[in-house]
PDB file of N, CA and C in Angstrom:
ATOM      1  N   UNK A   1      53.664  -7.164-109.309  1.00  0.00           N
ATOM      2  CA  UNK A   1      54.507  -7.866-110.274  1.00  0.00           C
ATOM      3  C   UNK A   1      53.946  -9.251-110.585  1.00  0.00           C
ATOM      4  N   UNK A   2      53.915  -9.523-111.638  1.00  0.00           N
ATOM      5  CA  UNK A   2      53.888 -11.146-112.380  1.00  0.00           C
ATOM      6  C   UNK A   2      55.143 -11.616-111.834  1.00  0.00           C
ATOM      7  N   UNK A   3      54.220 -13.086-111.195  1.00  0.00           N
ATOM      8  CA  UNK A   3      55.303 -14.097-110.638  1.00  0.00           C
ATOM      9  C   UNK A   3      55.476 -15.171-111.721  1.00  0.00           C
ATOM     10  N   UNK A   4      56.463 -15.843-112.392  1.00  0.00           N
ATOM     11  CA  UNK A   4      56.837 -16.779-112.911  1.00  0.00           C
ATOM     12  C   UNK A   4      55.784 -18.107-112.845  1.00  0.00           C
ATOM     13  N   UNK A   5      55.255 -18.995-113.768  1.00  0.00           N
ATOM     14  CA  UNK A   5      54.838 -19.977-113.659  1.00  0.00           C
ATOM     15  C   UNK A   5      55.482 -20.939-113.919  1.00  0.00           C
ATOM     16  N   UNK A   6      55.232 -21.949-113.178  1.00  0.00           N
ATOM     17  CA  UNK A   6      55.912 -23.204-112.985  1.00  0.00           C
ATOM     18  C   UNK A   6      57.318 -23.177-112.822  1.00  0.00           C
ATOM     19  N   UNK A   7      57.724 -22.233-111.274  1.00  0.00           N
ATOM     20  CA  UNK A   7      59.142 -21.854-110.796  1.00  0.00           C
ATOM     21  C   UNK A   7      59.457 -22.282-109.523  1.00  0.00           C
ATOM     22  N   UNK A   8      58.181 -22.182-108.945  1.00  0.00           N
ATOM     23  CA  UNK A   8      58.170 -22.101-107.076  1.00  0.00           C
ATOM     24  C   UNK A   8      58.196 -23.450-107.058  1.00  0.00           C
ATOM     25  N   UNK A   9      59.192 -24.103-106.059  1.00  0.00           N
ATOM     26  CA  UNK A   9      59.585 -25.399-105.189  1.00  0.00           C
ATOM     27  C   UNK A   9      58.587 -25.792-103.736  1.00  0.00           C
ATOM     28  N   UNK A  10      58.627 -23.987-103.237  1.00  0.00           N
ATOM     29  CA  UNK A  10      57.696 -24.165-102.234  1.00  0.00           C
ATOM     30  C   UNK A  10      57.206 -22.850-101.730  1.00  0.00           C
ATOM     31  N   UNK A  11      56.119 -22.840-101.575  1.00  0.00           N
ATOM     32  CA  UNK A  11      54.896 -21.557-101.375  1.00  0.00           C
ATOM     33  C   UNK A  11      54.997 -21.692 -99.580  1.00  0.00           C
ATOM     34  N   UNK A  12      54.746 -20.779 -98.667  1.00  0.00           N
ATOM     35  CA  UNK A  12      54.466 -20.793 -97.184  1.00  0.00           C
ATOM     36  C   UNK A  12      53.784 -19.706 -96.999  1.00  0.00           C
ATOM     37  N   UNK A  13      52.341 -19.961 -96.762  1.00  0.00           N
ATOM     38  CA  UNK A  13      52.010 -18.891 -95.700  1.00  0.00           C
ATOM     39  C   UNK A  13      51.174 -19.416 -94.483  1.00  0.00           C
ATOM     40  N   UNK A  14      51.651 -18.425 -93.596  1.00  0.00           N
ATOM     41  CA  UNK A  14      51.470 -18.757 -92.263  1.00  0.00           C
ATOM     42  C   UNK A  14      50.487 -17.574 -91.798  1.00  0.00           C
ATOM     43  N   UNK A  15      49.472 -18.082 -91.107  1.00  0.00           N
ATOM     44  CA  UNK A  15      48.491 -17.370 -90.350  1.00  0.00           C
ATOM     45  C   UNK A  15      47.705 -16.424 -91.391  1.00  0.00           C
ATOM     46  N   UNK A  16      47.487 -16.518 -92.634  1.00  0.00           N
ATOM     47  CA  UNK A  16      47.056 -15.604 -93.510  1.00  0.00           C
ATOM     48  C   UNK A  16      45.414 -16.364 -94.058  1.00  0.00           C
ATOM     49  N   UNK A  17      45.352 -17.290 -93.967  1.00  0.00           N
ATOM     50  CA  UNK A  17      44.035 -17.907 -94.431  1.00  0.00           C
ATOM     51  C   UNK A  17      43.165 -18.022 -93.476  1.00  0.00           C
ATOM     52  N   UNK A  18      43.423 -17.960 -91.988  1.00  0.00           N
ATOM     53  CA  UNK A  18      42.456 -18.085 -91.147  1.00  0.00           C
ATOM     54  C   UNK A  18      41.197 -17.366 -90.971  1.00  0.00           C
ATOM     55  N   UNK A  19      41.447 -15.816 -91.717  1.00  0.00           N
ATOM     56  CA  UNK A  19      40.167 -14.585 -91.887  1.00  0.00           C
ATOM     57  C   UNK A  19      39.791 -14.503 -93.477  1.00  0.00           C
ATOM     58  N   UNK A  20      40.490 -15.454 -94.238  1.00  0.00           N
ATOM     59  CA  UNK A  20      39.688 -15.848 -95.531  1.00  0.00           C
ATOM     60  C   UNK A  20      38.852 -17.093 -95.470  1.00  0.00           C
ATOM     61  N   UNK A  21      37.785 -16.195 -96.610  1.00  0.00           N
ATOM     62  CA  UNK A  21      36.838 -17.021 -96.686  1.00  0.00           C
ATOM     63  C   UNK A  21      37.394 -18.583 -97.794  1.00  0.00           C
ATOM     64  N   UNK A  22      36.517 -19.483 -98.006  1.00  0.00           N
ATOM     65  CA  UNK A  22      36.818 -20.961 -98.257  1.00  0.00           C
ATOM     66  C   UNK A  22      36.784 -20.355 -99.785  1.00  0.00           C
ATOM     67  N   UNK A  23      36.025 -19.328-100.435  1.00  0.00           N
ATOM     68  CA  UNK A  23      36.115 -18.761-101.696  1.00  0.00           C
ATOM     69  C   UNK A  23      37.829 -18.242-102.109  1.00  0.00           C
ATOM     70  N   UNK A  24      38.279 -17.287-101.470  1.00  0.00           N
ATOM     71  CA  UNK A  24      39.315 -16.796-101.010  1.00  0.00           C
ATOM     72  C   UNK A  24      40.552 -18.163-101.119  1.00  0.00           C
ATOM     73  N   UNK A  25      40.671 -18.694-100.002  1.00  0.00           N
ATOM     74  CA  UNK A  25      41.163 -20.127-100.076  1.00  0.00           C
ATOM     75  C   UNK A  25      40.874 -20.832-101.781  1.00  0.00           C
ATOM     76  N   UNK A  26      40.528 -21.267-101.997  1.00  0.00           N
ATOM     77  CA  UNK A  26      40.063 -21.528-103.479  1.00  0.00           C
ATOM     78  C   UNK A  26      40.782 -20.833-104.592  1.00  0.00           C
ATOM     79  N   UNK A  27      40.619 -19.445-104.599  1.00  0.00           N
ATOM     80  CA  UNK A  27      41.360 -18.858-105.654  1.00  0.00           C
ATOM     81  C   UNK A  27      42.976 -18.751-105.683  1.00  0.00           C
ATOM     82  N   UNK A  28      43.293 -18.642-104.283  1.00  0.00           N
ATOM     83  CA  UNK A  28      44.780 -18.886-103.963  1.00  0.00           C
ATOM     84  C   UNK A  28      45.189 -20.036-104.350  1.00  0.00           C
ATOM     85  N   UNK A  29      44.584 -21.038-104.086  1.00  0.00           N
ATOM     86  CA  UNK A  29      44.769 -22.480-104.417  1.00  0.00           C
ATOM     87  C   UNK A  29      45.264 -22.667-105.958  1.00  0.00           C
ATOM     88  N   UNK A  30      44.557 -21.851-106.378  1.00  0.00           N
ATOM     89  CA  UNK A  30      44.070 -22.070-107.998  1.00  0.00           C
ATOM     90  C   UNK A  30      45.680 -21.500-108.568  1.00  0.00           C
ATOM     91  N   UNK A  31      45.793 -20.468-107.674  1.00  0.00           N
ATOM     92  CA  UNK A  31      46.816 -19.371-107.900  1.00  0.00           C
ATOM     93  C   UNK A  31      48.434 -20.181-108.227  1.00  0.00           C
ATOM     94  N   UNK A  32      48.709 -20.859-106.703  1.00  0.00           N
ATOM     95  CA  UNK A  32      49.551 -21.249-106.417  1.00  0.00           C
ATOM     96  C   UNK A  32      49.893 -22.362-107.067  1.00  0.00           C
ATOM     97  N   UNK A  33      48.614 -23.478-107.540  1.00  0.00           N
ATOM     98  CA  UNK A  33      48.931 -23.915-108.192  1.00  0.00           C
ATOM     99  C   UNK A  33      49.995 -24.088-110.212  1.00  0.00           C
ATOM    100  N   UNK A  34      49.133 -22.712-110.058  1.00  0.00           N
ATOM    101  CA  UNK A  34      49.861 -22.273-111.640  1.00  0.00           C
ATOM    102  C   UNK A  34      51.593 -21.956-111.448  1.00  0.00           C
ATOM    103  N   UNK A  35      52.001 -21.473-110.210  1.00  0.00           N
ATOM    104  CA  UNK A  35      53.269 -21.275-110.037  1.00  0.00           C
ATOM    105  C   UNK A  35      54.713 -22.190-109.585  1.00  0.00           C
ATOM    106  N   UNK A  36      53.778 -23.670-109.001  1.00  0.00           N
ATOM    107  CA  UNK A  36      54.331 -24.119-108.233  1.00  0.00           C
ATOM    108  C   UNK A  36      55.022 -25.131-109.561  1.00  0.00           C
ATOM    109  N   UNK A  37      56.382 -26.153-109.174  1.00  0.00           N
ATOM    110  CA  UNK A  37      57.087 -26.291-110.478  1.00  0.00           C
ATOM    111  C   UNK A  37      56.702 -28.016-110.122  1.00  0.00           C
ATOM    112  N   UNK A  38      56.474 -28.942-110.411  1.00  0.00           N
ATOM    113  CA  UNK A  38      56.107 -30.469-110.534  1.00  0.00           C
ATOM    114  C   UNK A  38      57.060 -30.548-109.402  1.00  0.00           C
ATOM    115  N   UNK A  39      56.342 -31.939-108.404  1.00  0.00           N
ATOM    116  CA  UNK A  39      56.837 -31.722-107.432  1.00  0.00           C
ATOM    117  C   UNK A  39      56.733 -31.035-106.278  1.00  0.00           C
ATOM    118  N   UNK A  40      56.715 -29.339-106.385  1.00  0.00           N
ATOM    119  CA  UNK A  40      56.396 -28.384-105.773  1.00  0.00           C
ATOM    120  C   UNK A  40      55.615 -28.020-104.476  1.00  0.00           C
ATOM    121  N   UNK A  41      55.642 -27.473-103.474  1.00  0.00           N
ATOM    122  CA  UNK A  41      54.515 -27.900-101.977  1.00  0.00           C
ATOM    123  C   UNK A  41      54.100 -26.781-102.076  1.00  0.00           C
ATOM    124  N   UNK A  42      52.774 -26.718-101.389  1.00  0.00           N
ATOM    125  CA  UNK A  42      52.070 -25.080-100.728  1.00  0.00           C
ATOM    126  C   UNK A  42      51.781 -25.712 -99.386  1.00  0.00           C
ATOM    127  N   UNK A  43      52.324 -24.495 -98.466  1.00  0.00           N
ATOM    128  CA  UNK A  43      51.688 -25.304 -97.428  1.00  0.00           C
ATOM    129  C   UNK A  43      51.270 -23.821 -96.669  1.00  0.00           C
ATOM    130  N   UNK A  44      50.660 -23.988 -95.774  1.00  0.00           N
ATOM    131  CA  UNK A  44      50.209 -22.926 -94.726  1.00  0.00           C
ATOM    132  C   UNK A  44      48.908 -23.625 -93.687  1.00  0.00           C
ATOM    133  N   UNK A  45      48.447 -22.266 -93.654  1.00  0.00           N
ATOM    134  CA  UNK A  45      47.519 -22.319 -92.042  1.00  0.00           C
ATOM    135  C   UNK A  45      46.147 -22.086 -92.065  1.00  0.00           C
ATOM    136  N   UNK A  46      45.380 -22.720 -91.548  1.00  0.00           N
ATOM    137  CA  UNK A  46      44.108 -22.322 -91.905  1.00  0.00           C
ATOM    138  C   UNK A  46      43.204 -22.582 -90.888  1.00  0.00           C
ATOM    139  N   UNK A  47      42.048 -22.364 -90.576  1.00  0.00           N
ATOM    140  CA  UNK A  47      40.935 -22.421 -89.376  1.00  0.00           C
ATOM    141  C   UNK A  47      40.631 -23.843 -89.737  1.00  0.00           C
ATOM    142  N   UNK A  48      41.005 -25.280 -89.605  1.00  0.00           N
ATOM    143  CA  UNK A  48      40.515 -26.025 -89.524  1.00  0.00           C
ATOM    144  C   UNK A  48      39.182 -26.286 -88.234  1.00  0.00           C
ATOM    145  N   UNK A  49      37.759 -26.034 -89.134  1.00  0.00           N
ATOM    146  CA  UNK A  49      36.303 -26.408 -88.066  1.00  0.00           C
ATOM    147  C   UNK A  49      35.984 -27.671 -88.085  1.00  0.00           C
ATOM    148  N   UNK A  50      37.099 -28.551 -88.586  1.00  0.00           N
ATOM    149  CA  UNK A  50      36.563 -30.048 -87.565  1.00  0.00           C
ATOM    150  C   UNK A  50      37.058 -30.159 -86.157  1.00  0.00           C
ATOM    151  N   UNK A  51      37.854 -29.410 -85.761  1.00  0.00           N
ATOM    152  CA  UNK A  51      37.852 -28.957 -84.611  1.00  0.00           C
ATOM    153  C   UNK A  51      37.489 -27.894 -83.932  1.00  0.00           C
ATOM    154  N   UNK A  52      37.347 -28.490 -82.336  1.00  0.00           N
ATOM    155  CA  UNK A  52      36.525 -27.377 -81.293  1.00  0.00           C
ATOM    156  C   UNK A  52      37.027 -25.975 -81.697  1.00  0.00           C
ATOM    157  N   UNK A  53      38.260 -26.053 -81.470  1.00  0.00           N
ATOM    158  CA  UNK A  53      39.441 -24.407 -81.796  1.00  0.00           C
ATOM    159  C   UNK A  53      38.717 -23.149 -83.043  1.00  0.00           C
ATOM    160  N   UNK A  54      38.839 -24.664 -83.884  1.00  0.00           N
ATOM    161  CA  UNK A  54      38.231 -23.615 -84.871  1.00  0.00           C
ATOM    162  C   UNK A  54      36.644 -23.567 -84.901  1.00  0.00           C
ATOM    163  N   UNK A  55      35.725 -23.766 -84.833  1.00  0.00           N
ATOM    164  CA  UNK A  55      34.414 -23.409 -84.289  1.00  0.00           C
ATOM    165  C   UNK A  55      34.655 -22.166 -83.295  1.00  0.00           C
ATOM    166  N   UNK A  56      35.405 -22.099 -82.142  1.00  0.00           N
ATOM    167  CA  UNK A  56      35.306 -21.567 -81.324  1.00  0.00           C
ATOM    168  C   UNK A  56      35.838 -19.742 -81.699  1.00  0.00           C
ATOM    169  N   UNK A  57      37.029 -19.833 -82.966  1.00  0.00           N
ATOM    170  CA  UNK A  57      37.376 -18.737 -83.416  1.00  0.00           C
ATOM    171  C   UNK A  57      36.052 -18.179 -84.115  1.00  0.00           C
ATOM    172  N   UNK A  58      35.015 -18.815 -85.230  1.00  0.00           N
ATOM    173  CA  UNK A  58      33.973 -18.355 -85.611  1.00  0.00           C
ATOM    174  C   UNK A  58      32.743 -17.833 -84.927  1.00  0.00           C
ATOM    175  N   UNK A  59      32.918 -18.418 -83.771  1.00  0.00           N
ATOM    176  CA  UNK A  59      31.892 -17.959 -82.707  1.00  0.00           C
ATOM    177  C   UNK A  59      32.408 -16.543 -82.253  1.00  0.00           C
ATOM    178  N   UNK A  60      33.727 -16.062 -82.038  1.00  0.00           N
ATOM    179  CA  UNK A  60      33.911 -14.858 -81.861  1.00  0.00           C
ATOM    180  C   UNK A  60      34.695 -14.000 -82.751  1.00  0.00           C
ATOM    181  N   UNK A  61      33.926 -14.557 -83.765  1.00  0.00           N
ATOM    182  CA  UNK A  61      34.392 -13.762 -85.073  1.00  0.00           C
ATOM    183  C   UNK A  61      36.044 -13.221 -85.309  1.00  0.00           C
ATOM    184  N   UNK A  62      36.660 -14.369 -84.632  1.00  0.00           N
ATOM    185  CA  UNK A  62      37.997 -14.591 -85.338  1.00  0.00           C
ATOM    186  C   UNK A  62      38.378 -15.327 -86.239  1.00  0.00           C
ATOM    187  N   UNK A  63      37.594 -15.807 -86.862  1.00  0.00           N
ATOM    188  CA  UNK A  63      38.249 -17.212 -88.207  1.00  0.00           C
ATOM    189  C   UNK A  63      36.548 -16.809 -88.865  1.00  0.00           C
ATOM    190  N   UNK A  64      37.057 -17.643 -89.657  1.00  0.00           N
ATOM    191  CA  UNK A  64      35.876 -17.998 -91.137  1.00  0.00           C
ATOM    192  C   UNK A  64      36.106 -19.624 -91.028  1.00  0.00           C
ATOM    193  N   UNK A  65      34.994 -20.291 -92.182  1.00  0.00           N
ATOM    194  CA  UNK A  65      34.606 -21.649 -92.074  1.00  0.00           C
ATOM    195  C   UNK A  65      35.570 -22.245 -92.686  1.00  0.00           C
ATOM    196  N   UNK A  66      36.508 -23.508 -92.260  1.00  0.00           N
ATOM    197  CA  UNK A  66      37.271 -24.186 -93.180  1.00  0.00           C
ATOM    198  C   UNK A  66      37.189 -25.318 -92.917  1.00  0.00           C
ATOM    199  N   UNK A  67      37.146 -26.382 -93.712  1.00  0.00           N
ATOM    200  CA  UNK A  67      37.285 -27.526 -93.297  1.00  0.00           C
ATOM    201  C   UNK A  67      38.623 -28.785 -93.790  1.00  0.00           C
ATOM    202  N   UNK A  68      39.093 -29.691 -93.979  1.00  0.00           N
ATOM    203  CA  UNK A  68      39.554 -30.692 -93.988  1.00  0.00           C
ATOM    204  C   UNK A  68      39.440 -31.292 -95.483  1.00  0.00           C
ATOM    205  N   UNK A  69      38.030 -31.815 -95.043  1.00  0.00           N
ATOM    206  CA  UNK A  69      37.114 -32.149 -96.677  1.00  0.00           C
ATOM    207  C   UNK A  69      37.672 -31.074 -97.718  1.00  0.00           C
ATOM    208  N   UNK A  70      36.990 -29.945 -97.432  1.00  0.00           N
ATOM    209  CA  UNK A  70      36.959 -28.462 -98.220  1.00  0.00           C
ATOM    210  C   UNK A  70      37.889 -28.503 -98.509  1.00  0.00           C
ATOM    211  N   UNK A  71      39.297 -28.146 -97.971  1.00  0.00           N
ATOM    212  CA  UNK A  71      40.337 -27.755 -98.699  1.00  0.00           C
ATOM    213  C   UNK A  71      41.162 -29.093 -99.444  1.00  0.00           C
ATOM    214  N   UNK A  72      40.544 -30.298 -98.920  1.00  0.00           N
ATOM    215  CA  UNK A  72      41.496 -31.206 -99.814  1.00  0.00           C
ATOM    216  C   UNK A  72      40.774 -31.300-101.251  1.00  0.00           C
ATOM    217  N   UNK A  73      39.563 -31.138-101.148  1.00  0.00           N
ATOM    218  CA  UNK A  73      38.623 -30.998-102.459  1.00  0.00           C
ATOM    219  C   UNK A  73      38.988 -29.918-102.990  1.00  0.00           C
ATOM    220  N   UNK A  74      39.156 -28.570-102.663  1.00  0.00           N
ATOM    221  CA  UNK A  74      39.596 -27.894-103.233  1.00  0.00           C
ATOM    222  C   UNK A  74      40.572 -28.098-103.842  1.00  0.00           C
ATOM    223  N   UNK A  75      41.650 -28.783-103.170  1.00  0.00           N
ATOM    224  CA  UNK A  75      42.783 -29.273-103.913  1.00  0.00           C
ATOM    225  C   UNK A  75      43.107 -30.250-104.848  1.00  0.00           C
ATOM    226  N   UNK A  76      42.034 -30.540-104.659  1.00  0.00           N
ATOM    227  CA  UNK A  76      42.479 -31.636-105.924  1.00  0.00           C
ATOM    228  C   UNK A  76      41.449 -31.275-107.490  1.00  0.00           C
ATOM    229  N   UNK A  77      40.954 -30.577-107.013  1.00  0.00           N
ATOM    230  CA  UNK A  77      40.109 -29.607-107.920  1.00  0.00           C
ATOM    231  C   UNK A  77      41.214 -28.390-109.386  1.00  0.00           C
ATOM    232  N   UNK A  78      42.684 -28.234-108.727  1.00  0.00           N
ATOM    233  CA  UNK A  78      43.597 -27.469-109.305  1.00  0.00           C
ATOM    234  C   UNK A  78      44.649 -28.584-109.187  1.00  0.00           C
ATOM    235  N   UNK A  79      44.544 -30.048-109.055  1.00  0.00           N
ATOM    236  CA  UNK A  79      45.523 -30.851-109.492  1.00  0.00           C
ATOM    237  C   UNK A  79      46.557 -30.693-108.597  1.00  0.00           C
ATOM    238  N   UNK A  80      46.289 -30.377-107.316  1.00  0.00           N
ATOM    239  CA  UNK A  80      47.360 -30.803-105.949  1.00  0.00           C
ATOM    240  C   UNK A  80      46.674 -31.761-105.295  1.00  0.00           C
ATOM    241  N   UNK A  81      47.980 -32.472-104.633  1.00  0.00           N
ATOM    242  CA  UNK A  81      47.935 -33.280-103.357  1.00  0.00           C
ATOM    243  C   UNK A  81      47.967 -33.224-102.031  1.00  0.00           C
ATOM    244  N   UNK A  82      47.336 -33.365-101.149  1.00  0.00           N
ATOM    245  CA  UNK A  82      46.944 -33.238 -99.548  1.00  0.00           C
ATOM    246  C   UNK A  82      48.036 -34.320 -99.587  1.00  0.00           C
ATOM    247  N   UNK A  83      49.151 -33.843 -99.052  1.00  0.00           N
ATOM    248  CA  UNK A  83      50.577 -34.976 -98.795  1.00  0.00           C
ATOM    249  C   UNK A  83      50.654 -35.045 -97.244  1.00  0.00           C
ATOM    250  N   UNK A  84      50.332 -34.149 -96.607  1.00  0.00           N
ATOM    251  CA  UNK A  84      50.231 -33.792 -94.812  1.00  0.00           C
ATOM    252  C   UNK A  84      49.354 -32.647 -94.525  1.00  0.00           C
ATOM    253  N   UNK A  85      49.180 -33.156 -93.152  1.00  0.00           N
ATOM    254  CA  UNK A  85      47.953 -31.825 -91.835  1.00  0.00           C
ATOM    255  C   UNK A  85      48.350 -32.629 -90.729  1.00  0.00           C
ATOM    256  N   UNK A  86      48.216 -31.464 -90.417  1.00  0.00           N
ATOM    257  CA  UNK A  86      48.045 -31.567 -88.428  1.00  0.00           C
ATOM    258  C   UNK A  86      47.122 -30.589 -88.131  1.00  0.00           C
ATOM    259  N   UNK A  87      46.426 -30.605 -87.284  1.00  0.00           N
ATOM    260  CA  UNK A  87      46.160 -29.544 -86.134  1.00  0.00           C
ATOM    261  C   UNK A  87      46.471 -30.036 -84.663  1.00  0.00           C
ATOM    262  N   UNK A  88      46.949 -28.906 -84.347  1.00  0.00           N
ATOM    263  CA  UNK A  88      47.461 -28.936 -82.919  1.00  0.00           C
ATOM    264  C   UNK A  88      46.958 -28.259 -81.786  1.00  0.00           C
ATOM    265  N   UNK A  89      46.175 -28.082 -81.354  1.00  0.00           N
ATOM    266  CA  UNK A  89      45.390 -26.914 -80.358  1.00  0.00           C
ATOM    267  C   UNK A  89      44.428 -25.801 -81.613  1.00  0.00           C
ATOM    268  N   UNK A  90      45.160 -24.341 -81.553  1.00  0.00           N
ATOM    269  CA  UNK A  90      44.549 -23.562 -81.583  1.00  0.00           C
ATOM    270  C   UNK A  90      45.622 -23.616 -83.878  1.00  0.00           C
ATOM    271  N   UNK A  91      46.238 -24.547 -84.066  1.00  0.00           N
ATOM    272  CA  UNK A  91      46.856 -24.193 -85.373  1.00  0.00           C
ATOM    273  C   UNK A  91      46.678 -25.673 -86.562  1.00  0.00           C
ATOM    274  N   UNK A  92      46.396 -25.001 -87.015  1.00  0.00           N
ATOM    275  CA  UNK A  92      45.822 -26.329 -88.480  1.00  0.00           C
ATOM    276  C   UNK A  92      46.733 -26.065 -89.316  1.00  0.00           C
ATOM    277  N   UNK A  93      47.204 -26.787 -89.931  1.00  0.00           N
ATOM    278  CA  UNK A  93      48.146 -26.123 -91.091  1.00  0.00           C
ATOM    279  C   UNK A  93      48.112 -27.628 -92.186  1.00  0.00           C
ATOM    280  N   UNK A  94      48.281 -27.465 -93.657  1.00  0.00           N
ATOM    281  CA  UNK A  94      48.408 -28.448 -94.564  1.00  0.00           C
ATOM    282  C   UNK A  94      49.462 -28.355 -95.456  1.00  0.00           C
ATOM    283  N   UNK A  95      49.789 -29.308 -96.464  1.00  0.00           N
ATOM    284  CA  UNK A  95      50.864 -29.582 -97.261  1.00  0.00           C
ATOM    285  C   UNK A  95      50.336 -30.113 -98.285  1.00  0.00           C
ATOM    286  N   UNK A  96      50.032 -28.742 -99.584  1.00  0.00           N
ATOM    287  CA  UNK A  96      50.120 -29.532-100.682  1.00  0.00           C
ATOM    288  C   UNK A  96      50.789 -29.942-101.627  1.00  0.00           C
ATOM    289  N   UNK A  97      50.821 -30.620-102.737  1.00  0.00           N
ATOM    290  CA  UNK A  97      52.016 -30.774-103.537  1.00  0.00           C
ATOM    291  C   UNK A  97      51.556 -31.484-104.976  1.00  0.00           C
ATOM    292  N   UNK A  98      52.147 -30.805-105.897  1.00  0.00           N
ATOM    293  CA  UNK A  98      52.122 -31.310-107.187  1.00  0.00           C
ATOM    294  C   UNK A  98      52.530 -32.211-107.725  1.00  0.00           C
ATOM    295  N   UNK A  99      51.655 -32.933-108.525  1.00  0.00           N
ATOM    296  CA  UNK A  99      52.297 -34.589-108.713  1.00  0.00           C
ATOM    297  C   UNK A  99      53.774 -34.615-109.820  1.00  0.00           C
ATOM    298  N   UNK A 100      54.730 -35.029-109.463  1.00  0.00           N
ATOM    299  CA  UNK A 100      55.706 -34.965-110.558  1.00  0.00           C
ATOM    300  C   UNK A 100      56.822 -34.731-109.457  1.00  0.00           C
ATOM    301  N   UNK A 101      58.247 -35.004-110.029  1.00  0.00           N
ATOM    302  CA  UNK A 101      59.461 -35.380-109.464  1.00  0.00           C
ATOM    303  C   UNK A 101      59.937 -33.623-109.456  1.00  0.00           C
ATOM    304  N   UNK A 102      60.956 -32.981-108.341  1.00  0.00           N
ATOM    305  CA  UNK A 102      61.284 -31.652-108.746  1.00  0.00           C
ATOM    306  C   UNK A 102      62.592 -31.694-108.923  1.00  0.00           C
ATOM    307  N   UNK A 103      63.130 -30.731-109.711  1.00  0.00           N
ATOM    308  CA  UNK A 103      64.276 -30.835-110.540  1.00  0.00           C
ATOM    309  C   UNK A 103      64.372 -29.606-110.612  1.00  0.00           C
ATOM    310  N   UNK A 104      66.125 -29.125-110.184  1.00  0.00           N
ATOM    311  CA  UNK A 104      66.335 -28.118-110.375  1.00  0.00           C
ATOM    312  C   UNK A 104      67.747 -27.767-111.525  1.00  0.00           C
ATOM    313  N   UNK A 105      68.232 -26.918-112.093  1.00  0.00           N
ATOM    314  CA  UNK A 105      68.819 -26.681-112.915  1.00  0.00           C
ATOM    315  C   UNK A 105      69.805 -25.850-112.364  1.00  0.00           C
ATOM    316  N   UNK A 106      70.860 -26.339-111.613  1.00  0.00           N
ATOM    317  CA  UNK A 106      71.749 -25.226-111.020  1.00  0.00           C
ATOM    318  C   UNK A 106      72.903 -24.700-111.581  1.00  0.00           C
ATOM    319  N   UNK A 107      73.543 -23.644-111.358  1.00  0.00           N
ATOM    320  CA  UNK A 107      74.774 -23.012-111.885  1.00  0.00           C
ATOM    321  C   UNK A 107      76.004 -23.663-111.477  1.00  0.00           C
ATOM    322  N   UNK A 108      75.924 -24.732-110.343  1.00  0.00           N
ATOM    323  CA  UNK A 108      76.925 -25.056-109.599  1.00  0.00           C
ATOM    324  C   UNK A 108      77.318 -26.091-110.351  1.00  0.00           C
ATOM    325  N   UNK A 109      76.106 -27.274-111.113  1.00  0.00           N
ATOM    326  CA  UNK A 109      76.388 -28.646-111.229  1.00  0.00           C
ATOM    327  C   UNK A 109      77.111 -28.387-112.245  1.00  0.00           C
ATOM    328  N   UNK A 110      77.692 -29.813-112.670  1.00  0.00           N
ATOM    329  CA  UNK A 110      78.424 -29.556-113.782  1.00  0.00           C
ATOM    330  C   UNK A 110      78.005 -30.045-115.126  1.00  0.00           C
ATOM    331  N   UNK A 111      78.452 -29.002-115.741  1.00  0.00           N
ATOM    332  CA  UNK A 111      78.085 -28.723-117.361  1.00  0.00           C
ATOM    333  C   UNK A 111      78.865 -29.590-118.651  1.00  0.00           C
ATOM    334  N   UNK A 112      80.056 -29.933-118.069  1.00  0.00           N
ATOM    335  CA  UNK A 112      81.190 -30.543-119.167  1.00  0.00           C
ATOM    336  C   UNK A 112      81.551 -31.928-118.101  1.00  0.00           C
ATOM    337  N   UNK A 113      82.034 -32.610-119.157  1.00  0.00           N
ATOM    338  CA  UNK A 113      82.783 -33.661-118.555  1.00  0.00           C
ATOM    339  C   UNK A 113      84.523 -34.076-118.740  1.00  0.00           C
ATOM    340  N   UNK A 114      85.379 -34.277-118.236  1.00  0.00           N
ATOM    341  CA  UNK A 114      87.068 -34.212-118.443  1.00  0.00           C
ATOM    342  C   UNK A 114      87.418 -35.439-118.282  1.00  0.00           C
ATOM    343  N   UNK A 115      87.438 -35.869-119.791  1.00  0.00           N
ATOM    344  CA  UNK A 115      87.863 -36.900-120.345  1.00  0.00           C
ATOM    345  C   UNK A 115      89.567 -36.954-120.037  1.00  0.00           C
ATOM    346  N   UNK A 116      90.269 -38.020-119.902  1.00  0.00           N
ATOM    347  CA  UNK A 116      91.627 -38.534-119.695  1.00  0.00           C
ATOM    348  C   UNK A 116      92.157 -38.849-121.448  1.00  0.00           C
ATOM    349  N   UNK A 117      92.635 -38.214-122.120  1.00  0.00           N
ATOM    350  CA  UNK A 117      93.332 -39.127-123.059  1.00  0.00           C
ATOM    351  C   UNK A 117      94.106 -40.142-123.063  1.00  0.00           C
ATOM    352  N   UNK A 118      94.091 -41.475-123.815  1.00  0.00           N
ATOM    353  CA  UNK A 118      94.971 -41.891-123.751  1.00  0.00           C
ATOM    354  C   UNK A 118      95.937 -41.773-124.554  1.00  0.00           C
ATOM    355  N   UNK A 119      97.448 -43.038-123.946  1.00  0.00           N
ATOM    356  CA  UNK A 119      98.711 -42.552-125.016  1.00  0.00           C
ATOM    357  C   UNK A 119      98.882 -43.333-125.796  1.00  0.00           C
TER     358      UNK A 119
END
C-alpha cells in the first residue's frame, strides 16, 4: 500500500537497520523523509562503528558499516535533522526530525465559537 505524504508525526524502527547496508539506510531516509509531516521525527537503530560494539558485530558478520558522520550526512542530504543519539553498549539509536513546527488538525478541538448575546 501507498503511505500518505507529509502525514507521519513519528516513524520508529527498532533493530531493523543494523543488517542494512549504509545504501539501504539512505533510501529509507529518503523514504521517510517524504512522509514525515514538518516537525515530524524518524528515529531507530543502527550499527553505530564508531564504536568497539559495532566493529565487533562486523567482524562476525552480524551488522554492516554505519557510522555517525554517515547517517547525519545522509540526513541532511533529504532535509532532516540529527536532533539526538546515544549509543549505549551493544545499541545506537538516532532522532531525526524535520525542520518546521507540527500541527495537528483534530476532531476533538473546537470548530465554532458561543458567543453570549447581549440585552
Amino acid at each position: 500500500p501507498i503511505l500518505p505524504l507529509g502525514q507521519f508525526g513519528l516513524v520508529f524502527a527498532w533493530n531493523y537497520f543494523e543488517l542494512r547496508s549504509a545504501d539501504v539506510v539512505n533510501d529509507y531516509i529518503r523514504e521517510v523523509s517524504q512522509l514525515l509531516r514538518p516537525g515530524g521525527h524518524f528515529v531507530f537503530t543502527y550499527n553505530n562503528c564508531d564504536h568497539e560494539y559495532g566493529i565487533r558485530l562486523i567482524d562476525h558478520h552480524s551488522g554492516t558499516y554505519c557510522d555517525h558522520a554517515t547517517v547525519t550526512q545522509m540526513a541532511g542530504q533529504h532535509g532532516l535533522l540529527a536532533c539526538n543519539y546515544r549509543t549505549r553498549s551493544n545499541v545506537a539509536w538516532i532522532e531525526l526530525r524535520k525542520p518546521g513546527e507540527i500541527s495537528s488538525l483534530r476532531g476533538g478541538q473546537n470548530l465554532a465559537k458561543i458567543v453570549a448575546k447581549s440585552k
